[in-house]
Protein backbone atom coordinates (compact mmCIF):
# COMPACT_ATOMS: atom_id res chain seq x y z
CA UNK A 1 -178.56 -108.94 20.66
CA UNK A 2 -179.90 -107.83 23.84
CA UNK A 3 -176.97 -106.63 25.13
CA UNK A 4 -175.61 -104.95 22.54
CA UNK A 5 -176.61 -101.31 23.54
CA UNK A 6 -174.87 -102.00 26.97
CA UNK A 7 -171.99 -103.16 25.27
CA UNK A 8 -171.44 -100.36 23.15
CA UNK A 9 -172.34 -97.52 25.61
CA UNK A 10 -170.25 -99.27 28.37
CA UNK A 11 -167.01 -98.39 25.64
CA UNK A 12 -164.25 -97.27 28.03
CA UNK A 13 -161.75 -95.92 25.44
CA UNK A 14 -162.54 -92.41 23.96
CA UNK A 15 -163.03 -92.15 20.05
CA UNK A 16 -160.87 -90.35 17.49
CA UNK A 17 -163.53 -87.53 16.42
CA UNK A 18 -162.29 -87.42 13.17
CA UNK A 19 -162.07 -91.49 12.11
CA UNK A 20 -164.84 -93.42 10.61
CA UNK A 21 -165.46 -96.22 13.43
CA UNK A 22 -166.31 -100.03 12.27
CA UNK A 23 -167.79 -102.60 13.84
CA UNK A 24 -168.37 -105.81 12.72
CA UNK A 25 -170.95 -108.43 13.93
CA UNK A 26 -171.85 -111.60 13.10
CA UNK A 27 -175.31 -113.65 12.20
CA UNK A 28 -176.74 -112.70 15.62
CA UNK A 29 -176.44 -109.27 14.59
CA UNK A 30 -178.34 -108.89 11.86
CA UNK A 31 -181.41 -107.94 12.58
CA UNK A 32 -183.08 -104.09 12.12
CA UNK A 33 -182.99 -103.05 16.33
CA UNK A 34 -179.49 -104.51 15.67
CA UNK A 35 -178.15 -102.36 12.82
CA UNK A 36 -180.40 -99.11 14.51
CA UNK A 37 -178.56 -99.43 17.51
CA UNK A 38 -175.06 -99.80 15.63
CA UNK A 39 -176.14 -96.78 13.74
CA UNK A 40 -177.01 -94.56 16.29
CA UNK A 41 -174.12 -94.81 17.76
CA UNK A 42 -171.84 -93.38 15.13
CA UNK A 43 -171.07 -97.38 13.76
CA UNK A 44 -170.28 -98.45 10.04
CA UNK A 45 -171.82 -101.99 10.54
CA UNK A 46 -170.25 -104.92 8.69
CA UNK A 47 -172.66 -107.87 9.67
CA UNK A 48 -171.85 -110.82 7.49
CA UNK A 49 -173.26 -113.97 7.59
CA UNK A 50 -170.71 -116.96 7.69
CA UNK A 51 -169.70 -117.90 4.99
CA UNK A 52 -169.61 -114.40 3.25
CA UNK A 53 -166.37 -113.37 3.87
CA UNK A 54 -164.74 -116.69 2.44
CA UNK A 55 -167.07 -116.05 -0.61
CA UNK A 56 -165.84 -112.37 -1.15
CA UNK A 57 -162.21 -113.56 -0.53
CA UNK A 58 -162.09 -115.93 -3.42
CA UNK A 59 -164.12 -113.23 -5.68
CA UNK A 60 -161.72 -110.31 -4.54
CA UNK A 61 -158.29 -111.41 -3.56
CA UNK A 62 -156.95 -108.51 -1.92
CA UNK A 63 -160.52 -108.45 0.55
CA UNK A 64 -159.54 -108.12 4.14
CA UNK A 65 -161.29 -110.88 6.59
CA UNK A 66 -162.66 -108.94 9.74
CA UNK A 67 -164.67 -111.41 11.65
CA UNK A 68 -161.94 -113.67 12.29
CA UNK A 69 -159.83 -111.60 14.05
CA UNK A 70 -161.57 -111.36 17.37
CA UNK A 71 -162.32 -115.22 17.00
CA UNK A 72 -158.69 -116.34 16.43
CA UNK A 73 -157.66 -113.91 19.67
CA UNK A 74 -159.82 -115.45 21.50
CA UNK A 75 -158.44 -118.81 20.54
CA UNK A 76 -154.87 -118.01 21.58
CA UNK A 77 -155.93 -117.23 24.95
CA UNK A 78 -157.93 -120.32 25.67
CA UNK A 79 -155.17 -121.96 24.92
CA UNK A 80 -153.86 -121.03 28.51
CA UNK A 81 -155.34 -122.95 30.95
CA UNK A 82 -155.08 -120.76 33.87
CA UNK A 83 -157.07 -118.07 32.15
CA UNK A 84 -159.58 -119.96 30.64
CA UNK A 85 -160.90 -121.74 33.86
CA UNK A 86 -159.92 -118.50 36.13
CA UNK A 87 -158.64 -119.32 39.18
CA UNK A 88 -157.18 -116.15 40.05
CA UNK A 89 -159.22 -114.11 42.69
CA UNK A 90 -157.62 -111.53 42.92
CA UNK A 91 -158.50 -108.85 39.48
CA UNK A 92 -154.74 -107.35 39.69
CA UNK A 93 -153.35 -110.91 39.44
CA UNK A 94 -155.77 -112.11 36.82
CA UNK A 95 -154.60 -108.77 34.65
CA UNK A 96 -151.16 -109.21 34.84
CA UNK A 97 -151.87 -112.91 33.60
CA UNK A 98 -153.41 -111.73 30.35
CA UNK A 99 -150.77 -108.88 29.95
CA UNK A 100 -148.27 -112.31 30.03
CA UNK A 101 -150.15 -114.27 27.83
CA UNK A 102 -150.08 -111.13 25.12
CA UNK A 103 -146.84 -110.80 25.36
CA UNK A 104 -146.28 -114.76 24.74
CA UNK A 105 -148.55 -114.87 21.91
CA UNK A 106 -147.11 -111.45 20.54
CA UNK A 107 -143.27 -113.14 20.69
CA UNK A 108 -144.80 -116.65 19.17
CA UNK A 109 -146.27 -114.74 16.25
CA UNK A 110 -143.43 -112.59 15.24
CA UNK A 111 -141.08 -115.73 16.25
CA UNK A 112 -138.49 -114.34 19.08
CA UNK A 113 -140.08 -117.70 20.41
CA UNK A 114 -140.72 -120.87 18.63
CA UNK A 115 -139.03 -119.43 15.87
């Protein structure tokens, strides 16, 4: 939580004016300086507890899951070595590392590779 104001001020990417932004948190999130700050900042917070989302999956079956989306991304890319223990030193080099390991989970998933 305490860096959550950082976080969301530090966005790089400029936001579509006319789109409803979401953002969705977990647990550690769900306090009220939490859900003020998501607020403030032009947020629709979804801040589920665990457990929640599994829960309003088997009472709604067309429910979307959101948390697990940034979790399971993550996962992919630990699953190369060289980018979970960096030892690039170089930032350009360390880039163009993730850019390949996109592209090899992108051609996994829609089966060009592994098929």
């Amino acid at each position: 939580m305490t860096q959550l104001e950082l976080v969301l001020d530090e966005i790089v990417i400029t936001r579509p004016e006319d789109v409803e932004q979401h953002l969705c948190a977990d647990k550690g999130y769900s306090g009220e300086p939490a859900y003020q700050a998501i607020i403030d900042r032009n947020y629709i917070p979804h801040v589920k507890q665990r457990g929640e989302e599994i829960q309003e999956k088997k009472n709604n079956p067309s429910y979307k899951n959101r948390r697990w989306v940034v979790e399971v991304a993550h996962s992919w890319f630990n699953r190369f070595r060289k980018l979970l223990v960096r030892y690039e030193k170089l930032n350009d080099t360390y880039l163009a590392l993730l850019h390949m390991a996109a592209a090899i989970i992108a051609f996994r998933k829609t089966g060009v590779i592994y098929g």
